[in-house]
Protein backbone atom coordinates (compact mmCIF):
# COMPACT_ATOMS: atom_id res chain seq x y z
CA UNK A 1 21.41 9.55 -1.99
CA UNK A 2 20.69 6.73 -0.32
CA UNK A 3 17.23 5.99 0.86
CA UNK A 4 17.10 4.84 4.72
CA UNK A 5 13.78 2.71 3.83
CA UNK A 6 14.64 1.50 1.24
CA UNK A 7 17.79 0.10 3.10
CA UNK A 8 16.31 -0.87 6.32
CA UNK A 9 14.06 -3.09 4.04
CA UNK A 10 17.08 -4.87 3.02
CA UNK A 11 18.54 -5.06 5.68
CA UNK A 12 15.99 -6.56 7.16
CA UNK A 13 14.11 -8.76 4.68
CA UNK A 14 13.96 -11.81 6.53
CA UNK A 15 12.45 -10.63 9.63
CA UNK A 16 10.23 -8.06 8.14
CA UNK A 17 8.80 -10.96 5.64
CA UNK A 18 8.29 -13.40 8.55
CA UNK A 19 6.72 -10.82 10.67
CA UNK A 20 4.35 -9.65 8.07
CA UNK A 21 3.71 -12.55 6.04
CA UNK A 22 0.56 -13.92 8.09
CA UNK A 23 -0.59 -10.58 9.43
CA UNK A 24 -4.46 -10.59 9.16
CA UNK A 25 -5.44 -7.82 6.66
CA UNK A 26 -8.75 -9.55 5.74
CA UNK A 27 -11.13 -7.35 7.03
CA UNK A 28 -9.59 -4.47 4.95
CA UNK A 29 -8.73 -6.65 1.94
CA UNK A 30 -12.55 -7.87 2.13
CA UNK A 31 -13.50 -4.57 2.02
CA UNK A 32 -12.18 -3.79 -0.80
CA UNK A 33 -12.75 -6.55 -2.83
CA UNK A 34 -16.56 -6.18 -2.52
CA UNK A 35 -16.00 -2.90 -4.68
CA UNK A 36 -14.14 -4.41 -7.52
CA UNK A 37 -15.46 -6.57 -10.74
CA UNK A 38 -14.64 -10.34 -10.27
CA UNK A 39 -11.10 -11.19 -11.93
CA UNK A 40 -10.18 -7.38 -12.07
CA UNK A 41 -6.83 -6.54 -12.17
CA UNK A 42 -5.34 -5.11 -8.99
CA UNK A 43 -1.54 -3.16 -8.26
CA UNK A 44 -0.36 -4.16 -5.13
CA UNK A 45 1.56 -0.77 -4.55
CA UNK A 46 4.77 -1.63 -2.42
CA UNK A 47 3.81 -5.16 -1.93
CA UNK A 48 6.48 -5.90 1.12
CA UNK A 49 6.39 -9.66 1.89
CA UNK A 50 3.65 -10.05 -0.71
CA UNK A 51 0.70 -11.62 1.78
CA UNK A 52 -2.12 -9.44 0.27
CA UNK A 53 -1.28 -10.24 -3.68
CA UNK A 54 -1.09 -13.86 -2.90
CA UNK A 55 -4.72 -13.42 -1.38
CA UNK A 56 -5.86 -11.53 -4.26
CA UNK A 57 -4.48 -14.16 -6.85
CA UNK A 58 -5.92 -17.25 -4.99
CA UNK A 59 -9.23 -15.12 -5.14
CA UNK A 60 -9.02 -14.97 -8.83
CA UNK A 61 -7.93 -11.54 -9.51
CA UNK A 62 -4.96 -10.51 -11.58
CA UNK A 63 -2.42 -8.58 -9.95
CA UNK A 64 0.48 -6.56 -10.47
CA UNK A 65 2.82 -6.11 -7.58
CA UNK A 66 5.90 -3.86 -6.63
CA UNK A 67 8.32 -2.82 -4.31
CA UNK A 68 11.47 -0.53 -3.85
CA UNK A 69 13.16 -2.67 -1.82
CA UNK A 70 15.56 -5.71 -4.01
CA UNK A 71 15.65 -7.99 -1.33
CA UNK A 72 11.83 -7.98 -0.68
CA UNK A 73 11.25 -8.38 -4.22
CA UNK A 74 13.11 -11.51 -4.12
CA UNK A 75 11.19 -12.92 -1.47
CA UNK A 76 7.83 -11.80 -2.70
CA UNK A 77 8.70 -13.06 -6.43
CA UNK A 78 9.11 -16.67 -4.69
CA UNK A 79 6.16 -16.56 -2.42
CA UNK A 80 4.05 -15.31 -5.28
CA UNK A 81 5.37 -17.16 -7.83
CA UNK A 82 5.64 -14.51 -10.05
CA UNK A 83 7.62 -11.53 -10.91
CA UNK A 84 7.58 -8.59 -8.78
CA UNK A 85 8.44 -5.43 -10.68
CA UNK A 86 11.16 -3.19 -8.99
CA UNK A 87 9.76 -0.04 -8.81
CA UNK A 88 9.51 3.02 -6.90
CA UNK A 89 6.35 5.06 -6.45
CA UNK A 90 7.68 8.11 -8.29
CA UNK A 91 8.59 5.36 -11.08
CA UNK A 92 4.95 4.61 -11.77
CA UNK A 93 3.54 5.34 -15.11
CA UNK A 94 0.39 3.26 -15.75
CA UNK A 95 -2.39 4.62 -17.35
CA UNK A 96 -6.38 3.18 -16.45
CA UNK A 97 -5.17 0.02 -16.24
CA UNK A 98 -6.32 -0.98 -12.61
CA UNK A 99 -9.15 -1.79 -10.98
CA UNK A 100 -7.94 -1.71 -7.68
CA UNK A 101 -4.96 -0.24 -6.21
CA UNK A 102 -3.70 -1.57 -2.71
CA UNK A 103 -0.96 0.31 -1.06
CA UNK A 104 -1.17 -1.27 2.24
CA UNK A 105 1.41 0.34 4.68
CA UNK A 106 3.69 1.49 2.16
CA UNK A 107 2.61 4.92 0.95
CA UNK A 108 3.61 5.98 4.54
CA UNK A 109 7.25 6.07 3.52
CA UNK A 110 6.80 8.87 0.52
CA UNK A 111 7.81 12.48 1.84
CA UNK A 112 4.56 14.31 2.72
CA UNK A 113 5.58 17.03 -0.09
CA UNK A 114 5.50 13.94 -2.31
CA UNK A 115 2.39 12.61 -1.39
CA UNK A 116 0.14 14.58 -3.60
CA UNK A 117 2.17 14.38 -7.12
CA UNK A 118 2.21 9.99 -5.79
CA UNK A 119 -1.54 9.90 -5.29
CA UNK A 120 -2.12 11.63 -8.59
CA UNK A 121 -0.08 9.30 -10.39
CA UNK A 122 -2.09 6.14 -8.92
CA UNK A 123 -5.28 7.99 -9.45
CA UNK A 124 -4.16 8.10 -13.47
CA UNK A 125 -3.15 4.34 -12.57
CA UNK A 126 -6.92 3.16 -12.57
CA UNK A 127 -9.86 2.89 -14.75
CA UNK A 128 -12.61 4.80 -14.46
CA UNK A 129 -14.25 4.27 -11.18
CA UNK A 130 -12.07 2.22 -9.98
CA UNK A 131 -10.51 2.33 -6.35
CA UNK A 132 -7.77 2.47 -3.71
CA UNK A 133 -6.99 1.97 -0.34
CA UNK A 134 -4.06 3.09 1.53
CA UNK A 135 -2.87 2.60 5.21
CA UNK A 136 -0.94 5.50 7.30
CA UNK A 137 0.73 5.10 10.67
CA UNK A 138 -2.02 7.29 13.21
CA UNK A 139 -0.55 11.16 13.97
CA UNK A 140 0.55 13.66 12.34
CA UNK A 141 3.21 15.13 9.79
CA UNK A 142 6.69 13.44 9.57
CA UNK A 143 7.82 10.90 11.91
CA UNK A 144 11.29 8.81 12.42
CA UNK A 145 10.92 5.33 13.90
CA UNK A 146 14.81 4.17 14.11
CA UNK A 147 15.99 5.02 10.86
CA UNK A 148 12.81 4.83 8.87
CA UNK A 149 11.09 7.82 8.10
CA UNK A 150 7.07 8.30 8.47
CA UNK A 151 4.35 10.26 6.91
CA UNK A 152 1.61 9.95 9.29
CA UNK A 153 -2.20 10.71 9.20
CA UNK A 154 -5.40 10.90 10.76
CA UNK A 155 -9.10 10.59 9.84
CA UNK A 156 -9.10 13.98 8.91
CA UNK A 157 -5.88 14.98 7.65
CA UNK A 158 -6.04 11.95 5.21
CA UNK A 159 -9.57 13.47 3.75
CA UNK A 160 -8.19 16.63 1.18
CA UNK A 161 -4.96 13.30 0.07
CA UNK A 162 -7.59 11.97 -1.43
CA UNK A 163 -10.13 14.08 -2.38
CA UNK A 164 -6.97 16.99 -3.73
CA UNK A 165 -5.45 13.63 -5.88
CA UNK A 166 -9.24 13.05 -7.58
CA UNK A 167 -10.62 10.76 -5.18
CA UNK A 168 -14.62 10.22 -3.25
CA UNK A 169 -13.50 8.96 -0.40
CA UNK A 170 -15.79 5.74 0.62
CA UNK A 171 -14.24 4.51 3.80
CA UNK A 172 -12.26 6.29 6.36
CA UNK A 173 -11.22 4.49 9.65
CA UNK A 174 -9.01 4.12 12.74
CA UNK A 175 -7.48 0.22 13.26
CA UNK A 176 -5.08 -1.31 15.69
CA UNK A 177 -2.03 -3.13 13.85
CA UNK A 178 -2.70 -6.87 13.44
CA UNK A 179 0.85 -7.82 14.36
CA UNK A 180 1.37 -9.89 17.44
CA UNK A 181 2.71 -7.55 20.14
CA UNK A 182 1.80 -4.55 18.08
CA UNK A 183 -2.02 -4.45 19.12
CA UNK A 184 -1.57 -0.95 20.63
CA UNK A 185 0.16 0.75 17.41
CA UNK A 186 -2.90 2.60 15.72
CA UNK A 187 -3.92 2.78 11.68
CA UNK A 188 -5.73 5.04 9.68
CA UNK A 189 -7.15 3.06 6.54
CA UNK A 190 -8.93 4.61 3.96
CA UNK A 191 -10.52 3.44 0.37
CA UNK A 192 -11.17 6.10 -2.55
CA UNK A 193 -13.12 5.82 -5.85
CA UNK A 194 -11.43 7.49 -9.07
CA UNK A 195 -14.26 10.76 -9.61
């Protein structure tokens, strides 16, 4: 079966890396950095364009990036400088070896039935203690934009996500999108410690 994300991605590499590339995310990638050990090793969970691994890496910290889409992968890979693994989130098999996990606007394309069995497998993903944060679209249930589908959330629907997968949540807020022309789009961002 053909995945309509994972597609669209393709499809659309170019304009999806340009329009993402310089998004400011530093007030949520600041955030979370304050909460993990200096040089720790974070997975940037469907990296997209790559922005937020190249700001962990210039900060010093290790990281191991991903993404379902081929054509994004190429496009991080060279903006990063490094390899980015192709992977899909049911793929993932890591075991504690994260201090951070970032899944920045990309969890929101797993099936909501999905979700759980996903978040469990990132929780196992990280050390002891250690943390994620993930972005969701603001609403409810499952959404199509165009051809993508959406699982959205909401400050309190995203609360038993985390807390069901093994996770204290820390933060839990509403955001506008830091796209140009997309001010009005809302977020929900959350961060969760590993119990």
């Amino acid at each position: 079966m053909v995945d309509k994300n994972v597609e669209y991605y393709d499809e659309n590499a170019d304009s999806f890396f340009s329009g993402s590339v310089n998004a400011d995310m530093s007030y949520e990638r600041d955030r979370f950095i304050e909460l993990l050990p200096e040089h720790g090793h974070v997975l940037d969970a469907g990296c997209g364009s790559g922005r937020d691994s190249k700001a962990f890496m210039d900060l010093g910290f290790h990281v191991t990036a991903f993404d379902a889409s081929r054509e994004m992968q190429k496009r991080a890979s060279e903006y990063l400088g490094q390899e980015v693994l192709d992977m899909r989130f049911e793929d993932i098999d890591f075991h504690n070896e994260f201090d951070g996990v970032w899944a920045c606007a990309s969890l929101l394309h797993v099936p909501v039935e999905q979700l759980p069995k996903t978040m469990k497998r990132l929780n196992d993903s990280l050390k002891d203690g250690g943390f994620i944060y993930a972005s969701f679209k603001y609403g409810d249930g499952t959404k199509m934009r165009g051809s993508r589908r959406f699982s959205d959330f909401n400050e309190k629907s995203i609360v038993p996500l985390f807390e069901d997968a093994g996770f204290e949540i820390i933060f839990n807020d509403t955001g506008n999108d830091n796209r140009p022309g997309r001010e009005a789009e809302m977020w929900v961002n959350a961060i969760g410690r590993k119990k």
